[in-house]
PDB file of N, CA and C in Angstrom:
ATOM      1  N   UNK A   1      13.914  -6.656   4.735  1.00  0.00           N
ATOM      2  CA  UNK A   1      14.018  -6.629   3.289  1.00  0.00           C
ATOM      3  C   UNK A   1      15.467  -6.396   2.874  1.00  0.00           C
ATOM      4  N   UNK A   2      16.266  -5.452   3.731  1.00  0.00           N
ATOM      5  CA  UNK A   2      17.815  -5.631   3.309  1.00  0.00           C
ATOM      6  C   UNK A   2      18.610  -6.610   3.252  1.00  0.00           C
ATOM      7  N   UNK A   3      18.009  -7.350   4.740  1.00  0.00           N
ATOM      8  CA  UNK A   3      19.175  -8.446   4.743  1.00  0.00           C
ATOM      9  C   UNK A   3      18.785  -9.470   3.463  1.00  0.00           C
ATOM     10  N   UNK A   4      17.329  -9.656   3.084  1.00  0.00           N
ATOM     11  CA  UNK A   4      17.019 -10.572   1.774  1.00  0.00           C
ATOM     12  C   UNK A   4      17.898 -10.011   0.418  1.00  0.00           C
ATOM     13  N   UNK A   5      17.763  -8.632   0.329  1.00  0.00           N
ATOM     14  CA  UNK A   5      18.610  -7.895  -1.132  1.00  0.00           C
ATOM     15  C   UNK A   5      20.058  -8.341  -0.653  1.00  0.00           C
ATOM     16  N   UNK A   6      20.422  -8.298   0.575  1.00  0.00           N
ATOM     17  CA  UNK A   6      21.556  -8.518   0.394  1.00  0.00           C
ATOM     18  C   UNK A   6      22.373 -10.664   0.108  1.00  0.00           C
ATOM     19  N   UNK A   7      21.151 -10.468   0.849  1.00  0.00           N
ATOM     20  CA  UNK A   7      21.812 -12.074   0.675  1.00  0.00           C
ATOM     21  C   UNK A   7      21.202 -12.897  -0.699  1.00  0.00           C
ATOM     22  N   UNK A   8      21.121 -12.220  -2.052  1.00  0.00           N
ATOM     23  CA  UNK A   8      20.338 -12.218  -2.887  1.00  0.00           C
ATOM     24  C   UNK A   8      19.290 -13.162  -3.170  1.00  0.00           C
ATOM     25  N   UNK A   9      18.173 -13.131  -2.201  1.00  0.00           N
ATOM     26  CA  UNK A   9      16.934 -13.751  -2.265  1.00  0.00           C
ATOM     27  C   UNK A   9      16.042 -13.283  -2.684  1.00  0.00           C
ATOM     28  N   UNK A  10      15.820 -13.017  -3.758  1.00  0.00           N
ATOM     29  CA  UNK A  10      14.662 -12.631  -4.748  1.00  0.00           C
ATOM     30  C   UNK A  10      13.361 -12.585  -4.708  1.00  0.00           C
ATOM     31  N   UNK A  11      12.936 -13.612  -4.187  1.00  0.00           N
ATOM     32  CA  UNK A  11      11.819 -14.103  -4.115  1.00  0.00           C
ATOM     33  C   UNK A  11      11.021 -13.212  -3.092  1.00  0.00           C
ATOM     34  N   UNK A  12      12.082 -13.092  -1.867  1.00  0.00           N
ATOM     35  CA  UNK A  12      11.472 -12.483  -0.715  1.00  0.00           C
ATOM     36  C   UNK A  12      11.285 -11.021  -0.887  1.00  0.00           C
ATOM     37  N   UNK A  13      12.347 -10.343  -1.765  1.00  0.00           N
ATOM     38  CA  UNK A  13      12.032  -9.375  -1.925  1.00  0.00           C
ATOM     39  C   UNK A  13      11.159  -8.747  -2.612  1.00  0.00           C
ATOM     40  N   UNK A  14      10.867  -9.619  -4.151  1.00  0.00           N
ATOM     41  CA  UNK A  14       9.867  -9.650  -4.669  1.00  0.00           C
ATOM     42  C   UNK A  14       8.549  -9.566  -3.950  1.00  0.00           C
ATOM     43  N   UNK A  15       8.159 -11.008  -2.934  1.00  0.00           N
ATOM     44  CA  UNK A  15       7.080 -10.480  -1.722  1.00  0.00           C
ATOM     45  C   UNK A  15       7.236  -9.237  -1.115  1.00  0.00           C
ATOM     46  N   UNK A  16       8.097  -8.881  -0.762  1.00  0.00           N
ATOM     47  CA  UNK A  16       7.886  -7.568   0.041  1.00  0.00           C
ATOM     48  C   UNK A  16       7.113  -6.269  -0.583  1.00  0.00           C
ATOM     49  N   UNK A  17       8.154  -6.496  -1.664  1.00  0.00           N
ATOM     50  CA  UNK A  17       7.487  -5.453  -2.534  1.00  0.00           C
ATOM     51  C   UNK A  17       5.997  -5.945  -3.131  1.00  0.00           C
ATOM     52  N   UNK A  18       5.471  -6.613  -3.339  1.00  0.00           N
ATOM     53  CA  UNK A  18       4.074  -6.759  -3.693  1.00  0.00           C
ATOM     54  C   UNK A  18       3.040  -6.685  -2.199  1.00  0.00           C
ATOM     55  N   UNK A  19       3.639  -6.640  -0.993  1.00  0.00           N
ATOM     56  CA  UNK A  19       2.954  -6.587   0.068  1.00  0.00           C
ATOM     57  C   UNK A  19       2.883  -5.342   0.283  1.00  0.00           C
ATOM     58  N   UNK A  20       3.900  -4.858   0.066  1.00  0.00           N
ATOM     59  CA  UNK A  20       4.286  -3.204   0.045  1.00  0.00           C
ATOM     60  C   UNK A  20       2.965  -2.440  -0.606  1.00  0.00           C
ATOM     61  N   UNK A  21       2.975  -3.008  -2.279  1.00  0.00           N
ATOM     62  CA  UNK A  21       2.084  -2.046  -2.982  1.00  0.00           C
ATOM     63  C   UNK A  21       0.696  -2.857  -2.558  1.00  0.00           C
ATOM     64  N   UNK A  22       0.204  -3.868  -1.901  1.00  0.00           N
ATOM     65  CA  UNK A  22      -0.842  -4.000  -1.455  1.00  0.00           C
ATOM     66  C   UNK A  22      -1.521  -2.463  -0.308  1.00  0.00           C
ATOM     67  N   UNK A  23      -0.391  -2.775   0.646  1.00  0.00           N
ATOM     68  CA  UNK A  23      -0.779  -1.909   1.794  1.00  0.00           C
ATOM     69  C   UNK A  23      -0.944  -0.554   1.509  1.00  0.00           C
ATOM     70  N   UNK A  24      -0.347  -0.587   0.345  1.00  0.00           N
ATOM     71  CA  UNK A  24      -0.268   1.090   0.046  1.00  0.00           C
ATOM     72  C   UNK A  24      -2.139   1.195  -0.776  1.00  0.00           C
ATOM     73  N   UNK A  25      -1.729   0.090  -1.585  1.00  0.00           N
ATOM     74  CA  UNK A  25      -3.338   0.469  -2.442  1.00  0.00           C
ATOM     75  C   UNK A  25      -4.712   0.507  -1.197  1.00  0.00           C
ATOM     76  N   UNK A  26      -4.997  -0.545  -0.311  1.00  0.00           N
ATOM     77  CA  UNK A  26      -5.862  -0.351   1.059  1.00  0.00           C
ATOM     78  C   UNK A  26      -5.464   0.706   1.762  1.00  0.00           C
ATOM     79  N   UNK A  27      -4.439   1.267   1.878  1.00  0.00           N
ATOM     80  CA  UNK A  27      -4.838   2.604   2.994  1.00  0.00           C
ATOM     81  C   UNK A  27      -5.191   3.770   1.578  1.00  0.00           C
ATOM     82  N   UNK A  28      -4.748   3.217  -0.075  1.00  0.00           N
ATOM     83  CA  UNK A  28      -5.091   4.718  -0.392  1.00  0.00           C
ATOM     84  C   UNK A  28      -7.320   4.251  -0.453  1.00  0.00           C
ATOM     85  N   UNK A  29      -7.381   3.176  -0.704  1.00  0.00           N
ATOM     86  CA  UNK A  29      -8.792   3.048  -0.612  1.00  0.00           C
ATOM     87  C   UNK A  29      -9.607   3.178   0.617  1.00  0.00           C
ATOM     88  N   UNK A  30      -8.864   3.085   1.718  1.00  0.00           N
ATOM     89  CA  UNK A  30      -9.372   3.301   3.263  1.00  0.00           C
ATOM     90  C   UNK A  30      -9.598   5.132   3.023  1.00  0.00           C
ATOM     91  N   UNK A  31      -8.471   6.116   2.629  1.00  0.00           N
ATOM     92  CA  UNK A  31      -8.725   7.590   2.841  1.00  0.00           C
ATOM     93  C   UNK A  31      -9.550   8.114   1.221  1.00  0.00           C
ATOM     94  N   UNK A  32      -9.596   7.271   0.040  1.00  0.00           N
ATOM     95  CA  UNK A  32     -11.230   7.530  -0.642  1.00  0.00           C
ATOM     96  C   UNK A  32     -12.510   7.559  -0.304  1.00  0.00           C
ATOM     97  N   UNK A  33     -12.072   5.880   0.896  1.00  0.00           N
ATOM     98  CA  UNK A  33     -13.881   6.368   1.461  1.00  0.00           C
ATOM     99  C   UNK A  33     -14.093   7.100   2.475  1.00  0.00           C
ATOM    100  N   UNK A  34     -12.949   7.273   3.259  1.00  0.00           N
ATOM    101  CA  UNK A  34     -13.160   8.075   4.589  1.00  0.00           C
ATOM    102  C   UNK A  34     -13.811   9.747   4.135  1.00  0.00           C
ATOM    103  N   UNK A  35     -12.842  10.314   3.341  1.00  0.00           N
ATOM    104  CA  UNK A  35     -12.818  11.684   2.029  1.00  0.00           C
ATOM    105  C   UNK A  35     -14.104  11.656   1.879  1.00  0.00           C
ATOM    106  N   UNK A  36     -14.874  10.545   1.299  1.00  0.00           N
ATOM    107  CA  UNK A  36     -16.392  10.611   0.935  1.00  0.00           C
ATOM    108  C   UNK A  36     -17.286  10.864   1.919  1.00  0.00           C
ATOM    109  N   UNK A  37     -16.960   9.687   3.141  1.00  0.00           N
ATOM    110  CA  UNK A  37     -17.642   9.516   4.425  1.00  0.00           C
ATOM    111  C   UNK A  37     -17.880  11.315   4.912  1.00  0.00           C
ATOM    112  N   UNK A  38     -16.538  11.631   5.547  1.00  0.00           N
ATOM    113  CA  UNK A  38     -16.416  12.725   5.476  1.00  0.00           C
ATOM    114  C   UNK A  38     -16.728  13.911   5.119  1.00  0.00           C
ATOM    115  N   UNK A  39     -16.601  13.992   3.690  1.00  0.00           N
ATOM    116  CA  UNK A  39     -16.811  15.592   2.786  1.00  0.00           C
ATOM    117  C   UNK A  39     -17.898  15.056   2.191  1.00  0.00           C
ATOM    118  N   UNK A  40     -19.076  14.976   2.588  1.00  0.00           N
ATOM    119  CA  UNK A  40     -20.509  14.513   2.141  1.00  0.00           C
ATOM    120  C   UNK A  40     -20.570  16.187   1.150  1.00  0.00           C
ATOM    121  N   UNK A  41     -20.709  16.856   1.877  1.00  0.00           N
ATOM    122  CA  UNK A  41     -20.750  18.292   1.690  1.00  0.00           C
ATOM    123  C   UNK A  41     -20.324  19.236   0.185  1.00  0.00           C
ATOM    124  N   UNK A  42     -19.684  18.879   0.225  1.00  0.00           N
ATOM    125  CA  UNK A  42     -18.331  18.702  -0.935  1.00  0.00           C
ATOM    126  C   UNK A  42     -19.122  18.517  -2.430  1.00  0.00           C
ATOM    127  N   UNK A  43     -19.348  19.520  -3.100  1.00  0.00           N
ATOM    128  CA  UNK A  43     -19.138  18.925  -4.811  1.00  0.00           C
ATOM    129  C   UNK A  43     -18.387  18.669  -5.048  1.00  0.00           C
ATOM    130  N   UNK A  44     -18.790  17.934  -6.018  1.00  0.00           N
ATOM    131  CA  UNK A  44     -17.996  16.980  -7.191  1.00  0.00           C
ATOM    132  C   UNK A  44     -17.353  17.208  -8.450  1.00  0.00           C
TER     133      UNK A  44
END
Protein backbone atom coordinates (compact mmCIF):
# COMPACT_ATOMS: atom_id res chain seq x y z
CA UNK A 1 0.00 0.00 0.00
CA UNK A 2 3.04 2.46 0.39
CA UNK A 3 4.66 1.90 -2.59
CA UNK A 4 0.88 2.63 -4.38
CA UNK A 5 0.57 6.16 -2.00
CA UNK A 6 3.72 6.75 -3.07
CA UNK A 7 3.68 6.32 -6.62
CA UNK A 8 0.28 8.14 -6.56
CA UNK A 9 -2.11 5.37 -7.53
CA UNK A 10 -5.29 6.00 -6.09
CA UNK A 11 -7.24 3.58 -7.09
CA UNK A 12 -5.16 0.90 -5.41
CA UNK A 13 -5.14 2.51 -2.44
CA UNK A 14 -8.56 3.26 -2.39
CA UNK A 15 -8.93 -0.85 -2.75
CA UNK A 16 -6.86 -1.41 0.01
CA UNK A 17 -8.55 0.56 2.14
CA UNK A 18 -12.05 -0.81 1.38
CA UNK A 19 -10.50 -4.40 1.75
CA UNK A 20 -9.10 -3.20 4.88
CA UNK A 21 -12.57 -2.11 6.35
CA UNK A 22 -14.07 -5.32 4.89
CA UNK A 23 -11.73 -7.58 6.97
CA UNK A 24 -12.09 -5.59 9.84
CA UNK A 25 -16.09 -5.64 9.69
CA UNK A 26 -15.90 -10.01 9.30
CA UNK A 27 -13.55 -10.56 12.07
CA UNK A 28 -15.64 -7.88 14.17
CA UNK A 29 -18.80 -10.19 13.10
CA UNK A 30 -16.77 -13.53 13.47
CA UNK A 31 -16.04 -12.35 17.60
CA UNK A 32 -20.17 -11.22 17.91
CA UNK A 33 -21.00 -14.62 17.20
CA UNK A 34 -18.27 -16.42 18.79
CA UNK A 35 -19.21 -13.84 22.28
CA UNK A 36 -22.76 -15.34 21.78
CA UNK A 37 -21.64 -18.93 20.92
CA UNK A 38 -19.66 -18.65 23.90
CA UNK A 39 -21.33 -16.51 26.77
CA UNK A 40 -24.70 -18.43 26.28
CA UNK A 41 -24.73 -17.83 30.05
CA UNK A 42 -24.48 -14.25 30.06
CA UNK A 43 -27.53 -11.73 30.37
CA UNK A 44 -28.39 -9.37 28.26
Amino acid sequence: MVEAQAKMQTEKVIAYMVIAGLIGFLIDTLMVLAEKFLLRWRAT
